[in-house]
C-alpha atoms as a PDB file:
ATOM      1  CA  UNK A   1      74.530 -28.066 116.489  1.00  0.00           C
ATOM      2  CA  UNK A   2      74.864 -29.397 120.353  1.00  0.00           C
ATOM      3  CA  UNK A   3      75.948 -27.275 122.599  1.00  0.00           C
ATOM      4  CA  UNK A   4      77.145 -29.108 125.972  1.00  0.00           C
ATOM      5  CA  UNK A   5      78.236 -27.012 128.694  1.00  0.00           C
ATOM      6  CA  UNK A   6      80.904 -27.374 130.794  1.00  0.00           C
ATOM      7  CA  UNK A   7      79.770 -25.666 133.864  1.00  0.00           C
ATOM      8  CA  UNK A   8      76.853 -27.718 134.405  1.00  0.00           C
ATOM      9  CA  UNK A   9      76.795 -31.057 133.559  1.00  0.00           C
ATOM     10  CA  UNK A  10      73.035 -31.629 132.433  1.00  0.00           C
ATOM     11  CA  UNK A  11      72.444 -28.298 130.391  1.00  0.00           C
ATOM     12  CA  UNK A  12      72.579 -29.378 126.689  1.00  0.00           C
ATOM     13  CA  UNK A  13      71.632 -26.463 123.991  1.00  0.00           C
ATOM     14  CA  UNK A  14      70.552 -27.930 120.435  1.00  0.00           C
ATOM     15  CA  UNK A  15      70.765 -24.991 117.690  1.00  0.00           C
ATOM     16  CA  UNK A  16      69.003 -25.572 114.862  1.00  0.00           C
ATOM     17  CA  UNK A  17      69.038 -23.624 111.554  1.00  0.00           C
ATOM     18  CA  UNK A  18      65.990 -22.965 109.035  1.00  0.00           C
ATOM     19  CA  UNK A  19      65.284 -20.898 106.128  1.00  0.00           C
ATOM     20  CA  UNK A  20      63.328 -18.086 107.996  1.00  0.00           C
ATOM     21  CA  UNK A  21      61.332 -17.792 105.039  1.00  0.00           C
ATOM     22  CA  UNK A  22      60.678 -20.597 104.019  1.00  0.00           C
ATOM     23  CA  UNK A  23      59.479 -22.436 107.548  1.00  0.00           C
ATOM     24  CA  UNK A  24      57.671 -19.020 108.928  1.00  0.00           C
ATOM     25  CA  UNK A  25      54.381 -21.134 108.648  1.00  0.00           C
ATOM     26  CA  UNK A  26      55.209 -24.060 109.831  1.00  0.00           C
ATOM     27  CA  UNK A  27      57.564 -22.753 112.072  1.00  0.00           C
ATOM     28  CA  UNK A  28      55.103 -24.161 115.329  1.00  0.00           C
ATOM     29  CA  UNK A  29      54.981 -27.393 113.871  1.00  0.00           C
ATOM     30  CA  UNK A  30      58.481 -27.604 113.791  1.00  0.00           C
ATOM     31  CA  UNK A  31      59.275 -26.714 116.677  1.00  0.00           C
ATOM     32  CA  UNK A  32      56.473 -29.382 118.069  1.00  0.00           C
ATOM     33  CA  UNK A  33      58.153 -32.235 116.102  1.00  0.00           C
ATOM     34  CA  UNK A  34      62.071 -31.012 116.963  1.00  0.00           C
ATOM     35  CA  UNK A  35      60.824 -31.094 120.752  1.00  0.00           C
ATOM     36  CA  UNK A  36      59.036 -34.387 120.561  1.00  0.00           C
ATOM     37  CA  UNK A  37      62.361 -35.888 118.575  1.00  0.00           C
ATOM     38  CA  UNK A  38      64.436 -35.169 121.630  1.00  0.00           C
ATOM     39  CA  UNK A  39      62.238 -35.533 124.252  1.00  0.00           C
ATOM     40  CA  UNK A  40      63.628 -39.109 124.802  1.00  0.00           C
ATOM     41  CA  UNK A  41      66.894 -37.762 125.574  1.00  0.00           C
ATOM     42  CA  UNK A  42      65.935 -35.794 128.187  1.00  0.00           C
ATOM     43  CA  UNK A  43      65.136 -36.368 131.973  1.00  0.00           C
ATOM     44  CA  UNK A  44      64.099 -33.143 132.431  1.00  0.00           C
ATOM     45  CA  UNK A  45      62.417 -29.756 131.377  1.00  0.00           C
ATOM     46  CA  UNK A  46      62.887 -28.822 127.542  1.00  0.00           C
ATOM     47  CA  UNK A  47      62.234 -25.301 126.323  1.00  0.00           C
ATOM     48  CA  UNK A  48      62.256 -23.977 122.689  1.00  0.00           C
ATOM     49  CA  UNK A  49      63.033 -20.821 121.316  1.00  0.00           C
ATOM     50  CA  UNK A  50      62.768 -19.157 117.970  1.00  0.00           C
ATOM     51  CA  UNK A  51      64.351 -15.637 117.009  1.00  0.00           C
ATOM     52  CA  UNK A  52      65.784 -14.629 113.117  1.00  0.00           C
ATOM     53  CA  UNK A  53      69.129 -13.943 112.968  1.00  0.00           C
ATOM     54  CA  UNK A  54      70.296 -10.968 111.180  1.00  0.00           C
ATOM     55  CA  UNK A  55      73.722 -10.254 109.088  1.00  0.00           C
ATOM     56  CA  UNK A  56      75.817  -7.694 108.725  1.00  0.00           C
ATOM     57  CA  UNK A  57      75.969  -7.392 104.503  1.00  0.00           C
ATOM     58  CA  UNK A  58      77.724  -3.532 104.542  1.00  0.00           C
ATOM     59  CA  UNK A  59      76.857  -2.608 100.285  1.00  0.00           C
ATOM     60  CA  UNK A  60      79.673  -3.161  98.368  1.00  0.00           C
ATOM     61  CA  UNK A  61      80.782   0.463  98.250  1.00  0.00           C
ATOM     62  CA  UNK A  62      84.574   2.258  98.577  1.00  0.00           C
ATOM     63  CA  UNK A  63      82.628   5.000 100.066  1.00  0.00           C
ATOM     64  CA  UNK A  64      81.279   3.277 103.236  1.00  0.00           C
ATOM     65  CA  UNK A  65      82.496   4.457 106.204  1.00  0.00           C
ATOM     66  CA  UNK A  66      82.276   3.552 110.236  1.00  0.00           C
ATOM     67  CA  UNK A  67      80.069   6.708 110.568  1.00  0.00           C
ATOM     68  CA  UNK A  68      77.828   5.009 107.959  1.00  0.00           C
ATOM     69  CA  UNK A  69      76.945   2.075 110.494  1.00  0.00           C
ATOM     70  CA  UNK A  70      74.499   1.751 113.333  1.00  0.00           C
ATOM     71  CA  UNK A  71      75.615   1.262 116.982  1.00  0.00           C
ATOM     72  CA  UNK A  72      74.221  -2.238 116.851  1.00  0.00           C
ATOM     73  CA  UNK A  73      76.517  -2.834 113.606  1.00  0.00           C
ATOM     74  CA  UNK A  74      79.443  -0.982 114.708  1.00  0.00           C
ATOM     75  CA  UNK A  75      79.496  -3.266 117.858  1.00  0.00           C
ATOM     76  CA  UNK A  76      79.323  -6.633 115.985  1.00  0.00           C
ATOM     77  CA  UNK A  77      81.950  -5.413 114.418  1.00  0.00           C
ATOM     78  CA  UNK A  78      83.776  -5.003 117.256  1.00  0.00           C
ATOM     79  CA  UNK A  79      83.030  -8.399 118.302  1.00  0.00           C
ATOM     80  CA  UNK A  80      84.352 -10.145 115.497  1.00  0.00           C
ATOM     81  CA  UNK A  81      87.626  -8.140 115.040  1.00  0.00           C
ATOM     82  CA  UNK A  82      88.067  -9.379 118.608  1.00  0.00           C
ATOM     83  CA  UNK A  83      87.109 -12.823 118.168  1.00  0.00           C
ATOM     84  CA  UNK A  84      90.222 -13.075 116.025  1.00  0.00           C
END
């Protein structure tokens, strides 16, 4: 996915997705090769980043309740209730 922002004209986020899994070893080399792919866009500074995301997958259950969730859960919740 490319992000472009609108508040500053030459910031430019690309998200990428992997199988954490699968590409934990050769998660370096990846990054290496993604960088080097878009260096030749860019007239500036390029960072990388790497972090696993984590779902919220409450167990199929008509006993679960909102005490039953974490903080962390309870506000990503919250969040997409929100988001509409």
């Amino acid at each position: 996915m490319l992000l472009v922002s609108d508040r500053e004209a030459r910031l430019v986020t690309l998200l990428t997705l992997w199988h954490a899994e699968r590409f934990q070893t050769e998660r370096e080399r990846l990054i290496t090769w993604t960088l080097k792919l878009v260096s030749r866009f860019a007239d500036g500074p390029m960072r990388a980043h790497t972090s696993v995301a984590r779902f919220l997958l409450p167990q199929v259950t008509s006993k679960l309740t909102l005490s039953d969730l974490r903080p962390d859960e309870m506000a990503e919740l919250v969040e997409i209730v929100t988001a509409g």
